[in-house]
C-alpha atoms as a PDB file:
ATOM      1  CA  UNK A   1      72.553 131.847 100.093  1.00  0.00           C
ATOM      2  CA  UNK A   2      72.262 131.016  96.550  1.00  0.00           C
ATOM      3  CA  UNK A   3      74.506 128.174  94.947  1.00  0.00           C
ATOM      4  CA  UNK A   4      76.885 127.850  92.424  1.00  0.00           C
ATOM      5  CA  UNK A   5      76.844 126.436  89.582  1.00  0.00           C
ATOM      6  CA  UNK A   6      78.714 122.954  89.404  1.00  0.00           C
ATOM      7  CA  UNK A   7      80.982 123.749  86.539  1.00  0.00           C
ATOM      8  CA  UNK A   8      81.916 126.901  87.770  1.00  0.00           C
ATOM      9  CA  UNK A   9      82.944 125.192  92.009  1.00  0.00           C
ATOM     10  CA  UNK A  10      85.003 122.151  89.883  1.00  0.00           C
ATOM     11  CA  UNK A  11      86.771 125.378  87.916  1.00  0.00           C
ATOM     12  CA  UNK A  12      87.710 127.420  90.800  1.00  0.00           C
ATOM     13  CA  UNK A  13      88.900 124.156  92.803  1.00  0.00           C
ATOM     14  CA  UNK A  14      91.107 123.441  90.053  1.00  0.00           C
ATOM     15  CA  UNK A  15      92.526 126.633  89.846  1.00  0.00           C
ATOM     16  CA  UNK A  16      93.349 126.452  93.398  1.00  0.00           C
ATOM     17  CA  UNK A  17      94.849 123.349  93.061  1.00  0.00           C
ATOM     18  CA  UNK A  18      97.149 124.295  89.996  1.00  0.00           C
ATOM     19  CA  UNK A  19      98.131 127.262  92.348  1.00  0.00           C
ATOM     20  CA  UNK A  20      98.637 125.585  95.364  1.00  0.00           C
ATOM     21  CA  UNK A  21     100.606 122.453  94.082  1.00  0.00           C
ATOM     22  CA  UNK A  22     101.005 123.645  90.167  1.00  0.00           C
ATOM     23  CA  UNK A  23     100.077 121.536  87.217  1.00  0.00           C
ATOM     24  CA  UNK A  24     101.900 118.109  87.617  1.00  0.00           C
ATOM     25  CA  UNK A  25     101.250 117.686  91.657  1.00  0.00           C
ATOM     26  CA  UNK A  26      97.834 118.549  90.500  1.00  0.00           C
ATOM     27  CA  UNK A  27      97.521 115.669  88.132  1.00  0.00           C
ATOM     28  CA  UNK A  28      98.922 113.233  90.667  1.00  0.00           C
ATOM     29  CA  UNK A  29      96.307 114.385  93.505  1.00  0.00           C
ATOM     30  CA  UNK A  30      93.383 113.935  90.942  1.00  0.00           C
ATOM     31  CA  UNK A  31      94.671 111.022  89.869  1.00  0.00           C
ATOM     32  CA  UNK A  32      94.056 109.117  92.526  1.00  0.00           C
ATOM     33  CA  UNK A  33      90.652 109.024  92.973  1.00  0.00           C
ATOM     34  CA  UNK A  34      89.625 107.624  89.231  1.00  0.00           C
ATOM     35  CA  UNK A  35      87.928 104.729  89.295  1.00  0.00           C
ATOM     36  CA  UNK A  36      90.576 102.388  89.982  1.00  0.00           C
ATOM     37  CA  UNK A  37      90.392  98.509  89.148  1.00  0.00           C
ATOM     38  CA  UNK A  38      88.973  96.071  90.556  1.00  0.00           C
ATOM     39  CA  UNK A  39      86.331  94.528  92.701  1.00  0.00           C
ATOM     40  CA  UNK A  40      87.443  96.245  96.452  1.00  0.00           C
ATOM     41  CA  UNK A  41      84.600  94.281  97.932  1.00  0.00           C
ATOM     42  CA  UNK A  42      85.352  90.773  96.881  1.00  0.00           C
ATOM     43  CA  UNK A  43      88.905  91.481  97.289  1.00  0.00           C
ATOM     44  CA  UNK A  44      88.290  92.389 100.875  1.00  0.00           C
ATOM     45  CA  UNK A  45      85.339  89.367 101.517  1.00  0.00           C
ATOM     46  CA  UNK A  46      88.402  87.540 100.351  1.00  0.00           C
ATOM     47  CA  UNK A  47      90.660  88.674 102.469  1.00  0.00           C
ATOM     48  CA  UNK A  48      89.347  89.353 105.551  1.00  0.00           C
ATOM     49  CA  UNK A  49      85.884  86.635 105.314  1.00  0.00           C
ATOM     50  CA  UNK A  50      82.682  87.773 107.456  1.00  0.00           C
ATOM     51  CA  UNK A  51      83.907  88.520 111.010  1.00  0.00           C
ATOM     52  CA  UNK A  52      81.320  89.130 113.414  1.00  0.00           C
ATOM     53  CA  UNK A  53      81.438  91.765 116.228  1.00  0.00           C
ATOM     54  CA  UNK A  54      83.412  89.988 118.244  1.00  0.00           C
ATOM     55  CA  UNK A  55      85.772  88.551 115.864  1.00  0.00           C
ATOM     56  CA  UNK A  56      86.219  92.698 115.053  1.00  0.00           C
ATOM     57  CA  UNK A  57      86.919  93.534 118.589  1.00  0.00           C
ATOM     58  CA  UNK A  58      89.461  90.307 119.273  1.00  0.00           C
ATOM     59  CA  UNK A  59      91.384  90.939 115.940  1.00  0.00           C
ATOM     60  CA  UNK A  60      92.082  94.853 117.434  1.00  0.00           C
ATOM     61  CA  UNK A  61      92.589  93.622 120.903  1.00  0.00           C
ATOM     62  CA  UNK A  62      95.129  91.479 119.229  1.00  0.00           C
ATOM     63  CA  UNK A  63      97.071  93.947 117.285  1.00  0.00           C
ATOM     64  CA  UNK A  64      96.916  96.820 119.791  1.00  0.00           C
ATOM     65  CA  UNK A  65      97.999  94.380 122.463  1.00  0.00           C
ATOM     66  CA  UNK A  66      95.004  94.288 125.174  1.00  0.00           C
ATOM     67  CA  UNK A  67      94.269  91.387 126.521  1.00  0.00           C
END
């Protein structure tokens, strides 16, 4: 099976998307995944520390109400 060219997959998908959701739907689904802003991993070493295993499998126990 021989593959197609890059350009020519990213065209078809975007005709299928402009068909499937037309043009402005289409901008809003690409538009999410630019770039963004940001640093999401200092934001989230921020947020949420180190945890360790543990600490991972207490803070689910916790929410999803195991004991």
């Amino acid at each position: 099976m021989s593959s197609r060219p890059l350009v020519e997959i990213n065209s078809i998908g975007l005709r299928a998307l402009v068909s499937a959701l037309g043009v402005a739907d289409t901008a809003r689904f690409l538009h999410q995944y630019g770039p963004g802003r940001g640093d999401y991993t200092a934001e989230r070493d921020e947020l949420l520390g180190d945890p360790g295993f543990e600490d991972a499998i207490a803070w689910v126990q916790k929410r999803s109400g195991e004991p």
